[in-house]
Protein backbone atom coordinates (compact mmCIF):
# COMPACT_ATOMS: atom_id res chain seq x y z
CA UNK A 1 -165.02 52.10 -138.93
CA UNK A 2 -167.04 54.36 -136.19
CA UNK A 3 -169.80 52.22 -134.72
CA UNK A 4 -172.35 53.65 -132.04
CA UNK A 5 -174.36 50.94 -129.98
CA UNK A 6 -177.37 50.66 -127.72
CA UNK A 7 -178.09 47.47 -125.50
CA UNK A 8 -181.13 47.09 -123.38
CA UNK A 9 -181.82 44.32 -121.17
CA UNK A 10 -185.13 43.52 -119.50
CA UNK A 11 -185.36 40.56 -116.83
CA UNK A 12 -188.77 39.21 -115.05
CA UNK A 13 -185.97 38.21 -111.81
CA UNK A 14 -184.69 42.05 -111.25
CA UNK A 15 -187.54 44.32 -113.22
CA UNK A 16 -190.57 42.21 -112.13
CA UNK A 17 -193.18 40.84 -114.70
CA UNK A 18 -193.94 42.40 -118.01
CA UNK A 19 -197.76 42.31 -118.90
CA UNK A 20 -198.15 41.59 -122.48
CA UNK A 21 -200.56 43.65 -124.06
CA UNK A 22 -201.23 43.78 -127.65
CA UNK A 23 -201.59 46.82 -129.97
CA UNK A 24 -203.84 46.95 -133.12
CA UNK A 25 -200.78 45.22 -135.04
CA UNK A 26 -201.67 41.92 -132.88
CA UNK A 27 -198.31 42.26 -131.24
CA UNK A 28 -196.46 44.03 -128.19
CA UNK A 29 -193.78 46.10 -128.09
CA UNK A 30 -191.12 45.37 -125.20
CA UNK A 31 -190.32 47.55 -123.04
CA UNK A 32 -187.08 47.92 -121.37
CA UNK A 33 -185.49 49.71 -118.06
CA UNK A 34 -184.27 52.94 -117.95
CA UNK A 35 -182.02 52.78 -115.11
CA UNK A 36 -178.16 51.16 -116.42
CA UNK A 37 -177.35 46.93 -115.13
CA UNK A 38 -174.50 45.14 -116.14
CA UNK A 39 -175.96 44.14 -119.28
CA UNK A 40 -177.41 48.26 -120.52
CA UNK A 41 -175.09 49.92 -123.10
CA UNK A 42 -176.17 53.09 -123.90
CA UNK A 43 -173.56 56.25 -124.58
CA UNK A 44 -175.16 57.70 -127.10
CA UNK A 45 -178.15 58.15 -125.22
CA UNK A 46 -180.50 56.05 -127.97
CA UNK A 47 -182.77 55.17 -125.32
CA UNK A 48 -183.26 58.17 -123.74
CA UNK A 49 -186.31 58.76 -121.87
CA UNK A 50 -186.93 63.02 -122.86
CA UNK A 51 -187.11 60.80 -126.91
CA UNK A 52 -190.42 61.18 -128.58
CA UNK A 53 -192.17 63.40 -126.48
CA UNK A 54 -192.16 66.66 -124.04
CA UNK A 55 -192.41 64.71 -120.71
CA UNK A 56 -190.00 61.72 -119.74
CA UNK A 57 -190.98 58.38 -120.57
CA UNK A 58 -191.51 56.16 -117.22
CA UNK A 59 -190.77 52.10 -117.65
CA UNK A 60 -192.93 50.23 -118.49
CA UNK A 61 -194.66 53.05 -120.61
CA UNK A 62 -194.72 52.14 -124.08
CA UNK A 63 -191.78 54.61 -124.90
CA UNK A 64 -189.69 52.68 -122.67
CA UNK A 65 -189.45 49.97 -125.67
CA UNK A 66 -187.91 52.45 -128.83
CA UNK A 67 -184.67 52.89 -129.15
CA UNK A 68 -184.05 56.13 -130.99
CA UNK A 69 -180.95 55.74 -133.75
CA UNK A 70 -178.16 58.40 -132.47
CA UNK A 71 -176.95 58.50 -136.33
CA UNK A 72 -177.78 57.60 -139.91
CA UNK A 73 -175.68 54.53 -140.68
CA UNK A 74 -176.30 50.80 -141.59
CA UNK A 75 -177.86 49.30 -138.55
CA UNK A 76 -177.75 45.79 -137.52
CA UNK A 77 -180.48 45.11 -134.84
CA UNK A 78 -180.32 41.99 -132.42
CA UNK A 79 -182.34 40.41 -129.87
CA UNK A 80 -183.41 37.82 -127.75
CA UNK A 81 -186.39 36.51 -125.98
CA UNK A 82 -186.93 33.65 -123.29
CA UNK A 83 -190.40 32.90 -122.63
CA UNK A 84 -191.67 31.66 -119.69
CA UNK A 85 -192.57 27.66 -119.73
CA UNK A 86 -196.33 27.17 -120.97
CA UNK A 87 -198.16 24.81 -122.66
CA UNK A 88 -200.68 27.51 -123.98
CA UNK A 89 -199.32 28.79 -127.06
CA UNK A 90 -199.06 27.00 -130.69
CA UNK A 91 -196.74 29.82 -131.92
CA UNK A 92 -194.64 32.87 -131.08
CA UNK A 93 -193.77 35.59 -133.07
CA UNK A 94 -191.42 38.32 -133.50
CA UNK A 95 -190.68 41.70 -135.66
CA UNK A 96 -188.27 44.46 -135.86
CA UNK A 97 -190.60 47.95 -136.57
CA UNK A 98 -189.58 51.18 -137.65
CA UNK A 99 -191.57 53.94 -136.00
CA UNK A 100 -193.77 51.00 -133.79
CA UNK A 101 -195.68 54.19 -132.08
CA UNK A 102 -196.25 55.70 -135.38
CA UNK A 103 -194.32 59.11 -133.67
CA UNK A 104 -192.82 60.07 -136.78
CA UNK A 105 -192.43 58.52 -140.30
CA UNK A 106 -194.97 55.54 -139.53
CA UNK A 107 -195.18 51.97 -138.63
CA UNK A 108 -193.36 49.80 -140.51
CA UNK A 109 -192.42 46.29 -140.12
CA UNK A 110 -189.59 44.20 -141.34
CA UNK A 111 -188.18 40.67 -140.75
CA UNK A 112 -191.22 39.46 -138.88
CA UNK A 113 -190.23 35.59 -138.12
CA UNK A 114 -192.55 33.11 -136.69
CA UNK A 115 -191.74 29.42 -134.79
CA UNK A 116 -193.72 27.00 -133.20
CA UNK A 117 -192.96 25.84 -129.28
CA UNK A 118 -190.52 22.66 -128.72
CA UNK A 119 -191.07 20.67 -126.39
CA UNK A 120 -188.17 22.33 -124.27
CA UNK A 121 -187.74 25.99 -123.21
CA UNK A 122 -188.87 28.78 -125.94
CA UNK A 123 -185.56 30.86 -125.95
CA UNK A 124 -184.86 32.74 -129.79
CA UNK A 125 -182.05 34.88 -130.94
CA UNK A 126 -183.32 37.62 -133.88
CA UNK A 127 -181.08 39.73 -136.15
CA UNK A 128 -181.54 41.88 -138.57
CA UNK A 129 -179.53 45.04 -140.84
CA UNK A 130 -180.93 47.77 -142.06
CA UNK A 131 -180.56 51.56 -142.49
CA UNK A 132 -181.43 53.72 -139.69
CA UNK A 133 -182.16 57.14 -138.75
CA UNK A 134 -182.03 59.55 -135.89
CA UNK A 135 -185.79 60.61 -136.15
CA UNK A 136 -187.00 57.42 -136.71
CA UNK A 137 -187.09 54.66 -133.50
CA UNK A 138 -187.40 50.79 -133.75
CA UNK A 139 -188.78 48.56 -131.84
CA UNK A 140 -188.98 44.72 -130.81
CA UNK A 141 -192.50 43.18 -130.97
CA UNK A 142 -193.58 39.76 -130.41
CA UNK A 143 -196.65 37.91 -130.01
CA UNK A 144 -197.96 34.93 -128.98
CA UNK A 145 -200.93 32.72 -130.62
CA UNK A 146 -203.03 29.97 -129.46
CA UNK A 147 -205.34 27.90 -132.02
CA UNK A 148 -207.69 30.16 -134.30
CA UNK A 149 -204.45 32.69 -133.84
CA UNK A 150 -205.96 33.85 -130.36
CA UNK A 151 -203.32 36.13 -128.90
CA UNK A 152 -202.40 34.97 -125.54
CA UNK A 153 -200.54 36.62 -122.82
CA UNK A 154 -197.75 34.79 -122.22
CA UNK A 155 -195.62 35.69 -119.64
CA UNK A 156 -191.84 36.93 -120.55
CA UNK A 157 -188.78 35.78 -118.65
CA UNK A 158 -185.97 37.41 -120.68
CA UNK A 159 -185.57 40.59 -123.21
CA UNK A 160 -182.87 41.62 -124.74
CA UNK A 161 -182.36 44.57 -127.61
CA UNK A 162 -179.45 46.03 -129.19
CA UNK A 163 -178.86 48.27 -132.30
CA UNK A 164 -175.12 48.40 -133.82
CA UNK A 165 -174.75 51.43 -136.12
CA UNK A 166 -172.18 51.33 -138.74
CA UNK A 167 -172.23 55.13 -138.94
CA UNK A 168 -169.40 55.55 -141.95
CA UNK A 169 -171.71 53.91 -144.51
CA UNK A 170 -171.25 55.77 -147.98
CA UNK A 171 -174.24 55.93 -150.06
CA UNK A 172 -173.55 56.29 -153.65
């Protein structure tokens, strides 16, 4: 079995604050670092910055969050969030999108999950499979709500993203 990965890894600590901003969908896409940490995976060049356009993508451009499939395979997508501490929101959300900047074959969600806070830290793990594409990037949005589903901007402390392609798939 031939499996191609990308990881990205976003931290408040070493990439300073990420200002959430929200798109017509109601949610925003994360964006991650270009530049490699100890925690970046990315030989197949998936999150390339020359993807998607004819000028390089700059963090914390909204480019910076698509990861763009290096082969068509059976993809299982992961991720995790930590948000920082507030008493603000009455629920966070989260969604895997195909094509979140509508760049090629359109925006399309899948496995959108919501949760509401604890009374602890607000740290979630998300995973998902599905069949992916080289011309055809996903995404990571999330959102947070207050009451009468006000979007706030809550602050991130934590991103991670990672796409695992199974790339020997037969299709019948």
């Amino acid at each position: 079995m031939s499996v191609a990965i990308c990881s990205l890894k976003w931290e408040a600590a070493r990439s300073g604050r990420q200002r959430i901003t929200y798109d017509s969908d109601g949610y925003h896409l994360v964006r991650f670092p270009y530049a490699a940490d100890e925690e970046a995976y990315d030989p197949w060049r998936m999150h390339d910055p020359l993807h998607g356009a004819t000028k390089p993508s700059k963090f914390p451009d909204a480019r910076s969050g698509l990861i763009w499939p290096s082969h068509d395979g059976w993809g299982t997508l992961s991720a995790m969030v930590f948000w920082d501490p507030d008493s603000r929101p009455t629920e966070y959300r989260a969604r895997f999108v195909r094509d979140p900047l509508d760049l090629s074959t359109g925006y399309d969600s899948t496995a959108t999950t919501d949760f509401v806070p604890t009374r602890g830290g607000q740290y979630r793990t998300y995973s998902w499979q599905m069949f992916v594409h080289p011309g055809t990037p996903v995404g990571l949005k999330i959102s947070a709500r207050g009451p009468g589903d006000v979007k706030l901007a809550a602050p991130l402390m934590l991103a991670e993203f990672k796409l695992a392609i199974q790339t020997d798939v037969v299709r019948p």
